[in-house]
C-alpha atoms as a PDB file:
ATOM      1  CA  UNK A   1      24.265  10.674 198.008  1.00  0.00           C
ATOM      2  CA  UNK A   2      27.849  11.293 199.101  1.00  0.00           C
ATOM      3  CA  UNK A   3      28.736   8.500 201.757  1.00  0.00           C
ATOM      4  CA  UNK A   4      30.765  10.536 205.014  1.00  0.00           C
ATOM      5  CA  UNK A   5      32.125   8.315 207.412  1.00  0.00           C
ATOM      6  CA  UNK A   6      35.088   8.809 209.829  1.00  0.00           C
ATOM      7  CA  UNK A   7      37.747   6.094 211.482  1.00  0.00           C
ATOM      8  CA  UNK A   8      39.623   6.816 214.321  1.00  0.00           C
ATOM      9  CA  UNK A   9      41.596   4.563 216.947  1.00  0.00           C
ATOM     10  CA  UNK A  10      39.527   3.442 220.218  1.00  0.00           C
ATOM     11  CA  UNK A  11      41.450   5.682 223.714  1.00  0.00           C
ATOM     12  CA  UNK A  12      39.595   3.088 225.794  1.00  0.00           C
ATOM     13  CA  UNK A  13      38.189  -0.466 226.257  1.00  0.00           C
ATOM     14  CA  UNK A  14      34.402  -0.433 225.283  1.00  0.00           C
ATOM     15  CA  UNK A  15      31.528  -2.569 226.048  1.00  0.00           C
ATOM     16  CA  UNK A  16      28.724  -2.149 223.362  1.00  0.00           C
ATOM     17  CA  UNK A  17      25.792  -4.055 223.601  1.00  0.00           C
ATOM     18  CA  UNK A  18      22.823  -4.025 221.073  1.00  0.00           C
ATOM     19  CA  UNK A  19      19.806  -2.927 223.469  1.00  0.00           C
ATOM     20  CA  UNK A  20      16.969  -3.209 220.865  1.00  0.00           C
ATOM     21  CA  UNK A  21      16.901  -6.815 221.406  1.00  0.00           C
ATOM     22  CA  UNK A  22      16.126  -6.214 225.115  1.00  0.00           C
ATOM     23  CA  UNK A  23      13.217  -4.166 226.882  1.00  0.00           C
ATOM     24  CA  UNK A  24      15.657  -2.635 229.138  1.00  0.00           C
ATOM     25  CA  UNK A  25      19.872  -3.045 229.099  1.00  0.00           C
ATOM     26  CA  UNK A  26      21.351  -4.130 232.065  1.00  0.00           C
ATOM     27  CA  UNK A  27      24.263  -1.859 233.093  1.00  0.00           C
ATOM     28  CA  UNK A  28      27.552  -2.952 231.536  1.00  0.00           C
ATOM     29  CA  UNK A  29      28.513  -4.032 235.651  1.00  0.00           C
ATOM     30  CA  UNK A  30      25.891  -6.405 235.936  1.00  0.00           C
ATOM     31  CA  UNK A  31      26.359  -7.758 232.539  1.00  0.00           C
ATOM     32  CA  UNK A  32      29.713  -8.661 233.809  1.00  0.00           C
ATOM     33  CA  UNK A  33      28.827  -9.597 237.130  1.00  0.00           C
ATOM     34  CA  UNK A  34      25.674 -11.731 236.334  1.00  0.00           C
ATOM     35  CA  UNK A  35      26.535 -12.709 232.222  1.00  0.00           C
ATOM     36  CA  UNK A  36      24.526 -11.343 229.285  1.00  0.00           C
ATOM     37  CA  UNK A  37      20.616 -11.735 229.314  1.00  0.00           C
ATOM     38  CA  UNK A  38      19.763 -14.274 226.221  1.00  0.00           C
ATOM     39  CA  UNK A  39      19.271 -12.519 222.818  1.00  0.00           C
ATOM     40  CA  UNK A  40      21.654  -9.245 223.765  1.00  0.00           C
ATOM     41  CA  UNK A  41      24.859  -9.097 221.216  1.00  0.00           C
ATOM     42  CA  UNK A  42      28.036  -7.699 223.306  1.00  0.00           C
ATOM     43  CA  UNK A  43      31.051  -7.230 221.333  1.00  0.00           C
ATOM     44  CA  UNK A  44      34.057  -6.078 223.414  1.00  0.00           C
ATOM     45  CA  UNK A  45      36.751  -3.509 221.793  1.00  0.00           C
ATOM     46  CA  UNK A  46      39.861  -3.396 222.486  1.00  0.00           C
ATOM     47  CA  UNK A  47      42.073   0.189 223.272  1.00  0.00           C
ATOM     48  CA  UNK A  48      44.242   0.905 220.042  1.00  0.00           C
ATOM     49  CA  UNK A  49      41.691  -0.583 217.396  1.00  0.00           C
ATOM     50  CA  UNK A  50      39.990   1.398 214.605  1.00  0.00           C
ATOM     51  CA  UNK A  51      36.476   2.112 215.384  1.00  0.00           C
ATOM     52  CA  UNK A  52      34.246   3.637 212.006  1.00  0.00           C
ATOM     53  CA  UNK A  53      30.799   5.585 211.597  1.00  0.00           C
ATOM     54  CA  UNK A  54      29.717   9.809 212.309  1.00  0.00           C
ATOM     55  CA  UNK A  55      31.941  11.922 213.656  1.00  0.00           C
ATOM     56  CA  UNK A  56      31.139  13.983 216.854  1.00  0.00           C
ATOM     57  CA  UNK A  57      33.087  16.555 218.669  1.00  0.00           C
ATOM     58  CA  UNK A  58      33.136  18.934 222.163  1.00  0.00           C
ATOM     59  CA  UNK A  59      36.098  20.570 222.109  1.00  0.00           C
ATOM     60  CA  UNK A  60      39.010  18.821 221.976  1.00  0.00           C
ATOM     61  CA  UNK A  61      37.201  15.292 222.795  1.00  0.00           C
ATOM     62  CA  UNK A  62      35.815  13.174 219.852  1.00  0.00           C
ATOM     63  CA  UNK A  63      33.729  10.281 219.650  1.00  0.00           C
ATOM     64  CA  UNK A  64      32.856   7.958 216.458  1.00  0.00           C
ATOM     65  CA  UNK A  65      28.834   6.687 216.604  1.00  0.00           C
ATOM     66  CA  UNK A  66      26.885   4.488 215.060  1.00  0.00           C
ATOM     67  CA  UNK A  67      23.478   4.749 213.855  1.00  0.00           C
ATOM     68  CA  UNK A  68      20.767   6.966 215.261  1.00  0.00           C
ATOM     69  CA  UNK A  69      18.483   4.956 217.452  1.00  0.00           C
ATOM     70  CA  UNK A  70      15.897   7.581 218.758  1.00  0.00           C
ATOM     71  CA  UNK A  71      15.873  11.582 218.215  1.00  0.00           C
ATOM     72  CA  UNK A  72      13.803  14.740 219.874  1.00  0.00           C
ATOM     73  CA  UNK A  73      14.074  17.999 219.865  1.00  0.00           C
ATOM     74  CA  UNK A  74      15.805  17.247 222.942  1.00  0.00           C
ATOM     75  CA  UNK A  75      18.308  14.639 222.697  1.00  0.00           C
ATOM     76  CA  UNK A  76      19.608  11.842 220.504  1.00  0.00           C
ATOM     77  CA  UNK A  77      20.604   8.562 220.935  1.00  0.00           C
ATOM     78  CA  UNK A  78      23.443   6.416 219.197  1.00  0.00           C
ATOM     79  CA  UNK A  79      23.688   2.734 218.950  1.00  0.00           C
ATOM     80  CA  UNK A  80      27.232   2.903 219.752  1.00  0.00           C
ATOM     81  CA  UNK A  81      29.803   5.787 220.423  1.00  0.00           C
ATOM     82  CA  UNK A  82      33.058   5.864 221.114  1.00  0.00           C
ATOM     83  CA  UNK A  83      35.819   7.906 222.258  1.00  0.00           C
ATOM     84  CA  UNK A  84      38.951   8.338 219.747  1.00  0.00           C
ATOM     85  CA  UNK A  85      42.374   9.809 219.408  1.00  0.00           C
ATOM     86  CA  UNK A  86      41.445  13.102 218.019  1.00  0.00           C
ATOM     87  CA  UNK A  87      45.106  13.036 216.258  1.00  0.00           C
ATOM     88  CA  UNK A  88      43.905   9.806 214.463  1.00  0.00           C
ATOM     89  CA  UNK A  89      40.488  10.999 213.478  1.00  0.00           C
ATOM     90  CA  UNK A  90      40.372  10.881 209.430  1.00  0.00           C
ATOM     91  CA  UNK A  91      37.854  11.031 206.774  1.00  0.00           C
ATOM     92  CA  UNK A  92      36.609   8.892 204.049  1.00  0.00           C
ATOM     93  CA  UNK A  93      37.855  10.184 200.498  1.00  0.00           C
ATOM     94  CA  UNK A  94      34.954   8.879 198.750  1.00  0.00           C
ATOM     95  CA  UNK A  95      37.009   6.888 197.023  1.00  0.00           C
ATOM     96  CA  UNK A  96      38.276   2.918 196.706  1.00  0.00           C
ATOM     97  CA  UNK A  97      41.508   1.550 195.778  1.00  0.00           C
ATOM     98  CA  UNK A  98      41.855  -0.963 192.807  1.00  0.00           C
ATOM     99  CA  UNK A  99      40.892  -3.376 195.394  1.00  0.00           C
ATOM    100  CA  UNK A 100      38.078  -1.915 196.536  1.00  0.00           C
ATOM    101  CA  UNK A 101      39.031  -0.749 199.998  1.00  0.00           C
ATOM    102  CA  UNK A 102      38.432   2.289 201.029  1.00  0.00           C
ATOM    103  CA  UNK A 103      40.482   5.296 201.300  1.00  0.00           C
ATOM    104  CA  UNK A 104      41.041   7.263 204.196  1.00  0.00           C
ATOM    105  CA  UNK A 105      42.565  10.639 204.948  1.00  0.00           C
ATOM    106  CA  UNK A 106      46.060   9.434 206.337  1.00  0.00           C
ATOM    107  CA  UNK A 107      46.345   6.495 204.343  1.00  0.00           C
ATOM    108  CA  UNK A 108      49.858   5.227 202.544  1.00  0.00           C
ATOM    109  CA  UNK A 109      49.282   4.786 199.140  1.00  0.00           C
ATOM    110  CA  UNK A 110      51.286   3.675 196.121  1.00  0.00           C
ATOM    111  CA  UNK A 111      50.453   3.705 192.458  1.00  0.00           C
ATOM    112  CA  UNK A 112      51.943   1.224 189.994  1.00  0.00           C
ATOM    113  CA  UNK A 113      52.334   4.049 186.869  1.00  0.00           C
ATOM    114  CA  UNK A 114      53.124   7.459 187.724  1.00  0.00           C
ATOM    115  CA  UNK A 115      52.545   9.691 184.382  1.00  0.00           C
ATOM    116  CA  UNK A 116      55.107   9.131 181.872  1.00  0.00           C
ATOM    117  CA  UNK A 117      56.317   5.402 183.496  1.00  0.00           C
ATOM    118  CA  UNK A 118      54.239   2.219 183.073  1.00  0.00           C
ATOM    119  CA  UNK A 119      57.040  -0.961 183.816  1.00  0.00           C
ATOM    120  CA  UNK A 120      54.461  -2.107 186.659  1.00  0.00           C
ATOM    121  CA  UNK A 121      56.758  -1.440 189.518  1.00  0.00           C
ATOM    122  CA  UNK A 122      55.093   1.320 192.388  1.00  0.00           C
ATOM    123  CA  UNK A 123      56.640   4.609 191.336  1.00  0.00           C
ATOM    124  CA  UNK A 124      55.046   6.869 193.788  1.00  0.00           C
ATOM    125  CA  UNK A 125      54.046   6.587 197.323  1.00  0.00           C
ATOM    126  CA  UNK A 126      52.630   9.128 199.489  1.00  0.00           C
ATOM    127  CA  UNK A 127      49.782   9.658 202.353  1.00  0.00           C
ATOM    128  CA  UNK A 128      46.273  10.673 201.629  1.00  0.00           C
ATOM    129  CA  UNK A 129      45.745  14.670 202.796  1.00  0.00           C
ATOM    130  CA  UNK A 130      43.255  17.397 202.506  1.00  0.00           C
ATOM    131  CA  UNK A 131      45.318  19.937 200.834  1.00  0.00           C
ATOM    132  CA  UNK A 132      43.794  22.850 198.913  1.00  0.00           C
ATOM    133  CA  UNK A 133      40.280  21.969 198.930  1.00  0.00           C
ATOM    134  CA  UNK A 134      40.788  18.391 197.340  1.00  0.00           C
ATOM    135  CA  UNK A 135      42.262  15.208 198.230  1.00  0.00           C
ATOM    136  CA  UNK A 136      45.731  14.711 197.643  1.00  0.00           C
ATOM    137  CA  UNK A 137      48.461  12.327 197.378  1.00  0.00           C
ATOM    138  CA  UNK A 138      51.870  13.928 198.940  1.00  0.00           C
ATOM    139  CA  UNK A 139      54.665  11.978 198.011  1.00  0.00           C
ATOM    140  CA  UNK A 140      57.136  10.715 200.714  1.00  0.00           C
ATOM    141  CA  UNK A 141      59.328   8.295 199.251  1.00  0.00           C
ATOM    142  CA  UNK A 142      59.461   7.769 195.027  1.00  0.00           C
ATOM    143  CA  UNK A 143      61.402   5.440 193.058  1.00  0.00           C
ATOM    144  CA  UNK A 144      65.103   6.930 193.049  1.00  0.00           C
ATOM    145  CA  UNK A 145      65.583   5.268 189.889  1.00  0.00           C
ATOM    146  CA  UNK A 146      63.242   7.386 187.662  1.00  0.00           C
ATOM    147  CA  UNK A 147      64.006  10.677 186.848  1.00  0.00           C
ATOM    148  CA  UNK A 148      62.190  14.538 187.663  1.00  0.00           C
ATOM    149  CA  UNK A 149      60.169  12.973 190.527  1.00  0.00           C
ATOM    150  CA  UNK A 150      60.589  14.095 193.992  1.00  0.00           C
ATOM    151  CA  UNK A 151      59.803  14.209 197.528  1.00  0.00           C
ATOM    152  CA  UNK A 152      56.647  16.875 198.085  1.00  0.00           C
ATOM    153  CA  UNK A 153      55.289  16.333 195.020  1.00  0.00           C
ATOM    154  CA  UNK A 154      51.385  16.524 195.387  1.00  0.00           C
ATOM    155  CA  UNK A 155      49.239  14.272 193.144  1.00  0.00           C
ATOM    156  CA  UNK A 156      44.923  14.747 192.774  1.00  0.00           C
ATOM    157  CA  UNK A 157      43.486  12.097 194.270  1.00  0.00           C
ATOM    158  CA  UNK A 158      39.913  12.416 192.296  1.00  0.00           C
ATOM    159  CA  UNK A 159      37.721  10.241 190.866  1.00  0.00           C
ATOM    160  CA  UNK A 160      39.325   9.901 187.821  1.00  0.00           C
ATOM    161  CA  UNK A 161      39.405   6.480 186.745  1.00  0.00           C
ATOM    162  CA  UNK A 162      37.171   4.878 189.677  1.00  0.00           C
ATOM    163  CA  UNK A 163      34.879   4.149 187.884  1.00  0.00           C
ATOM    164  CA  UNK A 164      33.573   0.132 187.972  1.00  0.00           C
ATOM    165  CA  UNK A 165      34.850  -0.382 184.722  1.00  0.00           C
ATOM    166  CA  UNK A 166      38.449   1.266 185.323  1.00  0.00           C
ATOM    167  CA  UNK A 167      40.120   0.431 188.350  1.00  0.00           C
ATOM    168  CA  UNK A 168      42.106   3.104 190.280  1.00  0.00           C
ATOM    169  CA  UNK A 169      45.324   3.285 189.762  1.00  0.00           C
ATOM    170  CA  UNK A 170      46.128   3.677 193.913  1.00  0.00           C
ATOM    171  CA  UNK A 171      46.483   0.967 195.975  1.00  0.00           C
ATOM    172  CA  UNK A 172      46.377   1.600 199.890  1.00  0.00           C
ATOM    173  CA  UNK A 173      49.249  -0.261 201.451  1.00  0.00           C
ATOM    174  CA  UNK A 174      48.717   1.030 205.356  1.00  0.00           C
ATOM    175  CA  UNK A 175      48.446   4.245 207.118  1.00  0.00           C
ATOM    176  CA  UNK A 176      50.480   6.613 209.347  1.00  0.00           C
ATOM    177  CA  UNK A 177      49.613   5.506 212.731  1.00  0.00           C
ATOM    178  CA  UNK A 178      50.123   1.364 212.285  1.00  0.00           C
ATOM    179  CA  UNK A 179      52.483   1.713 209.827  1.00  0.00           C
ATOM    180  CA  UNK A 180      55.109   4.392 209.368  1.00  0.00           C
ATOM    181  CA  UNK A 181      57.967   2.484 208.667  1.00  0.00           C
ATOM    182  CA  UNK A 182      56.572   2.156 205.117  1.00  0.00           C
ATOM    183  CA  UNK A 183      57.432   5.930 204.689  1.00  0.00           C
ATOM    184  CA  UNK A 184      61.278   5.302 205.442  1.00  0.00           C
ATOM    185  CA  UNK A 185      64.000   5.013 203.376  1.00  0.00           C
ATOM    186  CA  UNK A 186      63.748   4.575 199.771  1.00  0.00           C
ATOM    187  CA  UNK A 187      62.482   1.500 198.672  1.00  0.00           C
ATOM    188  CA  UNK A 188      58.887   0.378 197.770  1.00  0.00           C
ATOM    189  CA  UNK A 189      56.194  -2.160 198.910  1.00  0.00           C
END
């Protein structure tokens, strides 16, 4: 089964605590106020940090949540949720890097061969976009020093070569929103 998962960057400071291990959560005042009861996990995040799971939506509000906890035909719970930058809000490709990290819509990316060149220097970089009904590479800054390659070219990001065995050729090197310097000028990572 195709694994969907979303990323997105945190609007506010959250409190999540892990309520299973307790009959009933204390509010996240008196937690606080009075400490954490023994056996409840609290993790604090941060505004501005990357948060990953489901997507949810109302409008122009979004949310990334965790795992389903309890479900009716009248409501649903989530063992965490929280609300993101809908600008930042990006999708998993499906896909890993030759690393093994995994790639995200909005990711910078450079490969170390593009077609016809192979001298193990990153050719191509470009950011991870939903274009056409596939994932696709769109170049932003390329190697002035090889020839018939140009800004706006589009390369297929597919599973071509993913494979355990074989590597992709794509490695991600950051992403729009923490990193956009790496799409200036013309040099490469």
């Amino acid at each position: 089964m195709r694994e969907i998962e979303f990323r997105g960057i945190l609007l506010e400071d959250v409190l999540y605590c892990n309520p299973r291990k307790t009959k009933i959560p204390p509010s996240f005042d008196d937690i606080l106020k009075y400490g954490r009861p023994g056996g409840l996990k609290i993790v604090r995040y941060r505004k501005g940090e990357w948060v990953y799971g489901s997507l949810v939506t109302d409008g122009s509000k979004c949310w990334i949540v965790g795992k389903v906890t309890d479900a009716s035909d009248e409501c649903i719970s989530f063992e965490s949720w929280f609300p993101v930058d809908p600008a930042t809000v990006g999708q998993y490709t499906c896909l890993k890097d030759k690393h093994g990290a995994k790639i995200y819509k909005d990711d910078i990316v450079v490969q170390d061969c593009y077609l016809w060149f192979d001298d193990g220097e990153p050719n191509y970089r470009g950011v991870v976009e939903w274009i056409y009904s596939q994932w696709q590479v769109v170049a932003h800054c390329v190697n002035p020093n090889k020839k018939g390659i140009s800004d706006g070219v589009n390369e297929g990001l597919n599973d071509e070569g993913f494979g355990d065995g074989d590597r992709s050729r794509w490695e991600v090197i950051g992403n729009i929103y923490d990193n956009p310097e790496l799409l200036k000028g013309d040099s490469h990572a």
